[in-house]
Protein backbone atom coordinates (compact mmCIF):
# COMPACT_ATOMS: atom_id res chain seq x y z
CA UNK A 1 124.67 186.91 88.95
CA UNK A 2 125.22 185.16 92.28
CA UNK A 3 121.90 186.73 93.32
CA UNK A 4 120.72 185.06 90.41
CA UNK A 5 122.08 181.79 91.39
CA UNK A 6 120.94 182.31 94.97
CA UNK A 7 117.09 182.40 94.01
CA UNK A 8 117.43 179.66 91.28
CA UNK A 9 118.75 177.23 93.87
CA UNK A 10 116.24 178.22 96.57
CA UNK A 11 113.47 177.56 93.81
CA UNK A 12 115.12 174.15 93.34
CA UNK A 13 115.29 173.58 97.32
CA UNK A 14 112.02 174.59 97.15
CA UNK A 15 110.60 172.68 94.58
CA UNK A 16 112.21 169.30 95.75
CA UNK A 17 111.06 169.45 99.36
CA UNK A 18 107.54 170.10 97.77
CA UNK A 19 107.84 167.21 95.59
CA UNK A 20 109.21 164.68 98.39
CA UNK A 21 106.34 166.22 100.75
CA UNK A 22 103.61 165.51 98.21
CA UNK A 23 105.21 162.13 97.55
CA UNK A 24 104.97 161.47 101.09
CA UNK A 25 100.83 162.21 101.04
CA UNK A 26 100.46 160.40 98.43
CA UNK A 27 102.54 157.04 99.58
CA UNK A 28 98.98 156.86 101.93
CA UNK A 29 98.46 154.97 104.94
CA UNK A 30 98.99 151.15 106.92
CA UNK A 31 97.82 150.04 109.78
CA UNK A 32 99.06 147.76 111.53
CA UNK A 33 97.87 144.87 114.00
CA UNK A 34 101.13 142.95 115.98
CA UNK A 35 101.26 140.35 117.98
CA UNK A 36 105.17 140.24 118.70
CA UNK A 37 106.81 141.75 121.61
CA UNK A 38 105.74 145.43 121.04
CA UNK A 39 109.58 146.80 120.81
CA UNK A 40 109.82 144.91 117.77
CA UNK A 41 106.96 146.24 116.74
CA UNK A 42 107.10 149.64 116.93
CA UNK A 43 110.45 149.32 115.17
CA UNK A 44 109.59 148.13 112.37
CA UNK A 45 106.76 150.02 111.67
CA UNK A 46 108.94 153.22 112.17
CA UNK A 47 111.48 151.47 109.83
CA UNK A 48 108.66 150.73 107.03
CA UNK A 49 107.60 154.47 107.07
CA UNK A 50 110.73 155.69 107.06
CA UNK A 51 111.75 153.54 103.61
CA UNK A 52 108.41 153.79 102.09
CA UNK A 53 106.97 157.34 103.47
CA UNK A 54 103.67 155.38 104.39
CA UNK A 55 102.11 156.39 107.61
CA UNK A 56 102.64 153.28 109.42
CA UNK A 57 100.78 153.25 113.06
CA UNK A 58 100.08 149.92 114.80
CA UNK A 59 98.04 148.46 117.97
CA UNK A 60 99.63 146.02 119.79
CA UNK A 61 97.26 142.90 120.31
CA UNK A 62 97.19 139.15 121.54
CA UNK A 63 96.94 136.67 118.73
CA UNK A 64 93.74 135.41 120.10
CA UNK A 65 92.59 139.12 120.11
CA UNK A 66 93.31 139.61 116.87
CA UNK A 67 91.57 136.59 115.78
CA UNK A 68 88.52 137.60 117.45
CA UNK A 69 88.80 141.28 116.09
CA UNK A 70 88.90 140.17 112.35
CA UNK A 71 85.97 137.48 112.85
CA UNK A 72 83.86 140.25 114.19
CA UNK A 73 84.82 142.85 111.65
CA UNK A 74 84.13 139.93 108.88
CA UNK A 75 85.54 141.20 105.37
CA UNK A 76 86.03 145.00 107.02
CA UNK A 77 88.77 145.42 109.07
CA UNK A 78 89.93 148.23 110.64
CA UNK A 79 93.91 147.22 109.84
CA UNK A 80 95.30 145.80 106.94
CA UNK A 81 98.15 143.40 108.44
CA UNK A 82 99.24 141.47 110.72
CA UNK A 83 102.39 140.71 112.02
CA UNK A 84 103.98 138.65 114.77
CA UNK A 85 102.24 135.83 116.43
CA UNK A 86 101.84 131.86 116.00
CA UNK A 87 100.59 130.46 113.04
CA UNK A 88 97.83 128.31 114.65
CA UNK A 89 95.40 131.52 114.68
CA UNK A 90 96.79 132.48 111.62
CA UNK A 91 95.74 129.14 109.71
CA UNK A 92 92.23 129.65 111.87
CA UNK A 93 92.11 133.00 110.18
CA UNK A 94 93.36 131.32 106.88
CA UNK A 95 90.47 128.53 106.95
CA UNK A 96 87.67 131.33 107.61
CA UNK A 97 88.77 133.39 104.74
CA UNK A 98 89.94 136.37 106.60
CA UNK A 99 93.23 136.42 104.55
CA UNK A 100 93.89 138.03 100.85
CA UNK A 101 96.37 135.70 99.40
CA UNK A 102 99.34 137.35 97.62
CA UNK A 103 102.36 135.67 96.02
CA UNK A 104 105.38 137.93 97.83
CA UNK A 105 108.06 137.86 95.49
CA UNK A 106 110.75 138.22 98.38
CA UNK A 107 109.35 134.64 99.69
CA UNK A 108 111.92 133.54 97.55
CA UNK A 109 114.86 134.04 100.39
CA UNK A 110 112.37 131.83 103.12
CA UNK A 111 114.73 128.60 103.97
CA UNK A 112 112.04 125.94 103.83
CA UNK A 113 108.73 125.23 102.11
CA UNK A 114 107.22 124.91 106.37
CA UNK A 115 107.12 128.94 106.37
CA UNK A 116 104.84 129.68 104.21
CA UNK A 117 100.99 129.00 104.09
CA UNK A 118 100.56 126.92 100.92
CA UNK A 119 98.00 129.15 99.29
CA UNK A 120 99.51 132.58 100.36
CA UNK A 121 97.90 133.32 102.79
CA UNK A 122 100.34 134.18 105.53
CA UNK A 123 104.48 133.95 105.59
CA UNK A 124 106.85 132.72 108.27
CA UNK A 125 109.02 135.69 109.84
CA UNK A 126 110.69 133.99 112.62
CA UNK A 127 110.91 130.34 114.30
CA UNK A 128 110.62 130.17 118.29
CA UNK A 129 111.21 126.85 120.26
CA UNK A 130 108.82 125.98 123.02
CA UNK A 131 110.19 124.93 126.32
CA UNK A 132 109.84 125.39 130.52
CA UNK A 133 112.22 127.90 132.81
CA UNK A 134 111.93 128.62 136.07
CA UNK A 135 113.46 130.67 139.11
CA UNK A 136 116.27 129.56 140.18
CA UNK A 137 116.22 131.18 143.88
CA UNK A 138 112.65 129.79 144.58
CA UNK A 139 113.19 126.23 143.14
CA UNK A 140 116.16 126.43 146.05
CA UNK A 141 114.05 128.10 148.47
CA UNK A 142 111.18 125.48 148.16
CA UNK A 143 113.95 122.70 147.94
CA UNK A 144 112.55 121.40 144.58
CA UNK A 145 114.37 119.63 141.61
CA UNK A 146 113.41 121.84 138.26
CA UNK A 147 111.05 120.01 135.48
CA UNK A 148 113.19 118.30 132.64
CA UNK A 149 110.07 116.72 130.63
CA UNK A 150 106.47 116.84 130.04
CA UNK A 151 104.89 114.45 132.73
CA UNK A 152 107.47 116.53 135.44
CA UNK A 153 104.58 118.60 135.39
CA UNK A 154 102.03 116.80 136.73
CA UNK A 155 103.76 116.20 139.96
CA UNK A 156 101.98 117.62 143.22
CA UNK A 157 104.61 118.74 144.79
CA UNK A 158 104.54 121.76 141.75
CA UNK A 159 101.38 122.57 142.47
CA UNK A 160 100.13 126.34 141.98
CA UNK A 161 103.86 126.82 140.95
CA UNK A 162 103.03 126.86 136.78
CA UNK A 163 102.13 129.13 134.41
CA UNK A 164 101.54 129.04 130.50
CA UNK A 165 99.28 131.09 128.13
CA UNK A 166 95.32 130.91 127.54
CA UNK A 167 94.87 129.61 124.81
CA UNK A 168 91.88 131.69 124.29
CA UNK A 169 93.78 134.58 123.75
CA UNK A 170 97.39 133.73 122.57
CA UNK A 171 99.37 131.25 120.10
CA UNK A 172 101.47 130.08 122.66
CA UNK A 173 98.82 128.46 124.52
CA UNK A 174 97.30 127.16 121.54
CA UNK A 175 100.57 125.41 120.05
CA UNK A 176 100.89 123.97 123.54
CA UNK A 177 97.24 122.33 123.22
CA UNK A 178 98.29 121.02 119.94
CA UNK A 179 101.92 120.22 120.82
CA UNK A 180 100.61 117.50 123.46
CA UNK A 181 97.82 116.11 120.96
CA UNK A 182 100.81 115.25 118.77
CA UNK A 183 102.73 114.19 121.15
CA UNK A 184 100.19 111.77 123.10
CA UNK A 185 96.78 111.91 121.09
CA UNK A 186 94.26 113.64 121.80
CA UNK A 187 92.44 111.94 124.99
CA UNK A 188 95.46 111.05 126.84
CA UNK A 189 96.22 115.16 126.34
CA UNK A 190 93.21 116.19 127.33
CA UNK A 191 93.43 113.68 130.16
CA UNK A 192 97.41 115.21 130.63
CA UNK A 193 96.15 118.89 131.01
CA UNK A 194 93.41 118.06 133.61
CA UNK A 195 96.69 117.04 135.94
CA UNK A 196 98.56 119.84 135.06
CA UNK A 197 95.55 122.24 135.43
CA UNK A 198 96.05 121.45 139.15
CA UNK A 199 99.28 122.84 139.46
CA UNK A 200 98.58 126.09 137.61
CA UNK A 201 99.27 129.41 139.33
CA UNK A 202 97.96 131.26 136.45
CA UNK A 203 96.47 131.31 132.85
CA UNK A 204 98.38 134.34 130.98
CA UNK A 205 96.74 136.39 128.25
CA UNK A 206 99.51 136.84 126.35
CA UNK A 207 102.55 133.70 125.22
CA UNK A 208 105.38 135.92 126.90
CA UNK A 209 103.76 136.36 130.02
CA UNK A 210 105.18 133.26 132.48
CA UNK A 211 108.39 134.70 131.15
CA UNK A 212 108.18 138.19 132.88
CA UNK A 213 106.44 136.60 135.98
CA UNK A 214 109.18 134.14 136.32
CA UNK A 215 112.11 135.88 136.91
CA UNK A 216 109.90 138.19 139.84
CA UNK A 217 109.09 135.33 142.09
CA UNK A 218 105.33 135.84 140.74
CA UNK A 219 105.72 132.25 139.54
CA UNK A 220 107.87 129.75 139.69
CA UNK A 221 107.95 127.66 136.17
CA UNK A 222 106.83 129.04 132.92
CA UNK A 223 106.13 127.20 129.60
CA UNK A 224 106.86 129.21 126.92
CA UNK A 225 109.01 130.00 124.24
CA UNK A 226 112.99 130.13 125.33
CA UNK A 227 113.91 133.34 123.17
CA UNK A 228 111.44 135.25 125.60
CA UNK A 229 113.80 134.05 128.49
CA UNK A 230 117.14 135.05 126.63
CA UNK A 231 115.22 138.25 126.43
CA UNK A 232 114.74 138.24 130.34
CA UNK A 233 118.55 137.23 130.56
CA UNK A 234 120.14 139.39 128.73
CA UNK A 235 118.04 142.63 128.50
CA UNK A 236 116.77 143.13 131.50
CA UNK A 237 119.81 141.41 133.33
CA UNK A 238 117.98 138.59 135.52
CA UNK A 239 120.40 135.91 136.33
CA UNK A 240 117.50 134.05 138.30
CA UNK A 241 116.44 132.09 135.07
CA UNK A 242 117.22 128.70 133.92
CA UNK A 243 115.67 127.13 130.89
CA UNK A 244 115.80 123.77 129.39
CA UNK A 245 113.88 121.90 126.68
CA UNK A 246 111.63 119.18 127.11
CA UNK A 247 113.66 115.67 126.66
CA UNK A 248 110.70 113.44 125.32
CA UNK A 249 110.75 116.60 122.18
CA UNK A 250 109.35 119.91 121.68
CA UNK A 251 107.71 121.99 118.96
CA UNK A 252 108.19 125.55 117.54
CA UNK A 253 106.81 128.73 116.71
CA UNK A 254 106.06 130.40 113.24
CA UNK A 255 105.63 133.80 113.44
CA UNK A 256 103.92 135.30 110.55
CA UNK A 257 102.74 137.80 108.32
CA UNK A 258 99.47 138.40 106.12
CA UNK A 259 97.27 141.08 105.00
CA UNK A 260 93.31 141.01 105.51
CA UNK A 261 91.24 140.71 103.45
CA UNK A 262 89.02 143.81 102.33
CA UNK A 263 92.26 146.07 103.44
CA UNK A 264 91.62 149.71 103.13
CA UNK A 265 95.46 150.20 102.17
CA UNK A 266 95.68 146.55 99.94
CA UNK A 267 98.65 148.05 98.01
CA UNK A 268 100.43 149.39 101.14
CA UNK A 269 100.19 146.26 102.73
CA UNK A 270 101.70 144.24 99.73
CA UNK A 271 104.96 146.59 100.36
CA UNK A 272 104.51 145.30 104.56
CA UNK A 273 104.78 142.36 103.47
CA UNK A 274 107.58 142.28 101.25
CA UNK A 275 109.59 144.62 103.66
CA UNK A 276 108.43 141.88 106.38
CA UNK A 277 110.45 139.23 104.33
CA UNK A 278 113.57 141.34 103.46
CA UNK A 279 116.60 142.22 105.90
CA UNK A 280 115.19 145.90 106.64
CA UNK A 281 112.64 144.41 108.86
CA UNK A 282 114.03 141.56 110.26
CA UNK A 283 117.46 142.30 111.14
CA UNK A 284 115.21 145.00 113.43
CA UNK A 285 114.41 141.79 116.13
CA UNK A 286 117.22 141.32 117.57
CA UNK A 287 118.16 145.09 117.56
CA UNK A 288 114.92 145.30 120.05
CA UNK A 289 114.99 142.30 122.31
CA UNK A 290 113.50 139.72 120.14
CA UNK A 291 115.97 136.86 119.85
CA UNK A 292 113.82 134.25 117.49
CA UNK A 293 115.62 132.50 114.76
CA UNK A 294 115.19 134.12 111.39
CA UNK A 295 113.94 131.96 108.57
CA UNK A 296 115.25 133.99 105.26
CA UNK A 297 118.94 133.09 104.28
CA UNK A 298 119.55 137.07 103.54
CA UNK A 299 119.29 137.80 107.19
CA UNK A 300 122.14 138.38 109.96
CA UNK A 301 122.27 134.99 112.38
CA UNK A 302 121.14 135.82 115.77
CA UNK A 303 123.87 135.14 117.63
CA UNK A 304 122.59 135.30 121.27
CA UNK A 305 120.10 132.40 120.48
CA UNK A 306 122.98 130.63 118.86
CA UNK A 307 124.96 131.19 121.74
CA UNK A 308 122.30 130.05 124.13
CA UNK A 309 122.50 127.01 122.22
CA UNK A 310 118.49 127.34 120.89
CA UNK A 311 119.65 125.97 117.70
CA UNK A 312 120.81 122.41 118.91
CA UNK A 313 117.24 121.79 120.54
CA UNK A 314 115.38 118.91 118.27
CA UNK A 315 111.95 119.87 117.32
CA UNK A 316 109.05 117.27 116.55
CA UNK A 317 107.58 117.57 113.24
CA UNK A 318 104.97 119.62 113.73
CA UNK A 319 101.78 118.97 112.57
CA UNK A 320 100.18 121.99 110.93
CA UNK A 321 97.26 121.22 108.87
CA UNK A 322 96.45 119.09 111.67
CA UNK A 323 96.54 122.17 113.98
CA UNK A 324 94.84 123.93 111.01
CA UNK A 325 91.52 121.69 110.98
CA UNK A 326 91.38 120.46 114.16
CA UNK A 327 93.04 123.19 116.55
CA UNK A 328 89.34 124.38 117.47
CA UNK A 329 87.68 121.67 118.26
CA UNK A 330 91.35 120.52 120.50
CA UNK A 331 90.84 124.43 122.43
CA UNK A 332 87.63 123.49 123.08
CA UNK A 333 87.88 119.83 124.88
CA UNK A 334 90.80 121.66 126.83
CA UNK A 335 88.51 123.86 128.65
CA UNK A 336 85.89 121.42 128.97
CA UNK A 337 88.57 119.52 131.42
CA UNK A 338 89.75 122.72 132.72
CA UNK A 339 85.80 124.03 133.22
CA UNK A 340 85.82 125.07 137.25
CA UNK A 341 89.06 126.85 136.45
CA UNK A 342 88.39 130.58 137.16
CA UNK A 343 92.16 131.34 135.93
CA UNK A 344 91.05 130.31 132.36
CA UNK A 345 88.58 133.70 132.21
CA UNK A 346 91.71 136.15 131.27
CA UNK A 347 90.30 139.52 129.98
C-alpha cells in the first residue's frame, strides 16, 4: 500500500513540476531597454521573472540611445519597455508616437498628477533632484571656494574643472538645457552655456557620469543629480564628495516607464508596467544603490536620501510640456553655441 502511495505521490510531483514548467513557457518573453543605473536594473528584471515566470533580459542604454534606437526602428522595436531615465526623451518619444498608451491600474498609488504622462503614455517611477558636487581634496589643493549657484559656474578661475552630461545622449543633460531656459529664457541660456562651455573638462555620455569622475580626481565639479553622489558616498565609501543645491532653485528628475509601441510581448509588458508601479519593483532601488525618491505612497521611504536631507531642497516648477514641444529645438541652439567643442562628439 505504501508502495502504492509512493508512486501516486511521485505522479503528483511529477505532474505539478510539469505543469509549473509549461506555465513557465507559456508566460513568454520581455525585453527590456533601461536607462537607470544598471544594478537597479538587473534587479528588477530578475525580480519580474521571478513573480511572473516571463523571461525578462534587458540592455542597458543611455536615454538618448534609446531615443535614437526606437526612432530608427520606427513602429518595430526590438524591446518592448523602457525603464529608467528622464522624462524629457520620454515626452520626445511620446510626441513622435513611439509609445502605446495604456491606463495602468496600479497608477492609482502615484502621489501627484506630475508623474504621469497625461495620455498614458509613460509613468513616473522615481523623482531625482539636480544639483553640483565636487572633490573636496582638489577644491583644497587648487585653493578654490566650491560653486553654490548657477552663474558660480561661469567663473574662469573653474575653468576645464566641470563636467555634466551630453545632452545628445542622456536626460540629464537635456533637463539641464531646459532647466536654464526656465530659469533665464532661452537666449540669455544659450548665451549662459557658451560661458560655461569654457570651463568644461568633459561632455559625459551618460547623466551619472561627473558623479563617478568626481570622487577620482578625473574632475573636479559635476552637475548632476545628488542621489548619484549619496550613491558614491555611501556605497562605494568616498568621503571626498560634497554636494549642495543650487540657491537661485533647481529642478528634478522623473524617471519613467512605458511600453513601445508595436511590442512583440504587448501583454508582457502591460504586467512590466504594473510591477514597475507596485512595491515589488521599487522597493528594489534602494536595495541596489539607487537612492531616488519614490513617487507611489505604497512604497518604503528612502531613508538615506531623507537623511541626506534631499527632501528639504525646493524645486522650481518644472515646465514639462514646455520641455515636451520645445526641448529639440532648445538641444539644438545649445550646440550651435557650443559648435568648436570637440567634447560634445561622445560616442
Amino acid at each position: 500500500m505504501k508502495k502504492i502511495l509512493g508512486i501516486v505521490g511521485s505522479l503528483l510531483i511529477l505532474t505539478t513540476l510539469f505543469s509549473c514548467s509549461k506555465k513557465n513557457q507559456n508566460a513568454g518573453e520581455l525585453v527590456v531597454y533601461g536607462s537607470c543605473e544598471e544594478e537597479y536594473l538587473a534587479a528588477a528584471c530578475a525580480k519580474f521573472e521571478q513573480l511572473t515566470g516571463v523571461k525578462t533580459s534587458y540592455q542597458r542604454l543611455s536615454t538618448g540611445e534609446v531615443l535614437t534606437k526606437i526612432g530608427e526602428e520606427n513602429g518595430k522595436p526590438s524591446a518592448d519597455v523602457w525603464f529608467g531615465g528622464t522624462t524629457d526623451p520620454y515626452n520626445e518619444a511620446a510626441s513622435k508616437g513611439l509609445f502605446l498608451k495604456y491606463a495602468a491600474k496600479n497608477a492609482k498609488h502615484l502621489v501627484g498628477s506630475q508623474f504621469k504622462d497625461p495620455d498614458n503614455n509613460w509613468y513616473g517611477i522615481y523623482r531625482g533632484i539636480l544639483g553640483f558636487f565636487w572633490n573636496k581634496e582638489e577644491m583644497s589643493r587648487l585653493n578654490l571656494e566650491p560653486p553654490r549657484d548657477w552663474d558660480d559656474l561661469t567663473d574662469p578661475k573653474y575653468k576645464g574643472l566641470i563636467s555634466f552630461a551630453n545632452p545628445n545622449t542622456a536626460g540629464t543633460g537635456k533637463l539641464i538645457v531646459n532647466t536654464m531656459v526656465q530659469m533665464k529664457g532661452e537666449k540669455p541660456a544659450m548665451e549662459y552655456f557658451a560661458k560655461v562651455d569654457k570651463n568644461i573638462a568633459q561632455y559625459t555620455k551618460s547623466g551619472s557620469g561627473p558623479s563617478k569622475l568626481v570622487p577620482k580626481g578625473e574632475v573636479v565639479i559635476g552637475i548632476g543629480f545628488l542621489h548619484d553622489v549619496v550613491y558614491q558616498i555611501v556605497d562605494n565609501g568616498y568621503n571626498n564628495i560634497e554636494m549642495t543645491a543650487p540657491s537661485s532653485g533647481t529642478s528634478y528628475e522623473i524617471g519613467a516607464t512605458a511600453i513601445f509601441k508595436g511590442a512583440k510581448n504587448e501583454e508582457n509588458a502591460k504586467k512590466w508596467i504594473e510591477f514597475a508601479l507596485s512595491p515589488d519593483c521599487v522597493d528594489l532601488a534602494q536595495e541596489n544603490g539607487s537612492y531616488q525618491f519614490l513617487v507611489i505612497d505604497n512604497a518604503k521611504p528612502v531613508e538615506i536620501a531623507v537623511k541626506a536631507g534631499l527632501d528639504k531642497i525646493e524645486t522650481i516648477n518644472y515646465n514639462f510640456t514646455d520641455a515636451k514641444t520645445n526641448g529639440p529645438k532648445y538641444y539644438a541652439e545649445f550646440f550651435e553655441v557650443i559648435a568648436n567643442d570637440d567634447r560634445v562628439k561622445t560616442k
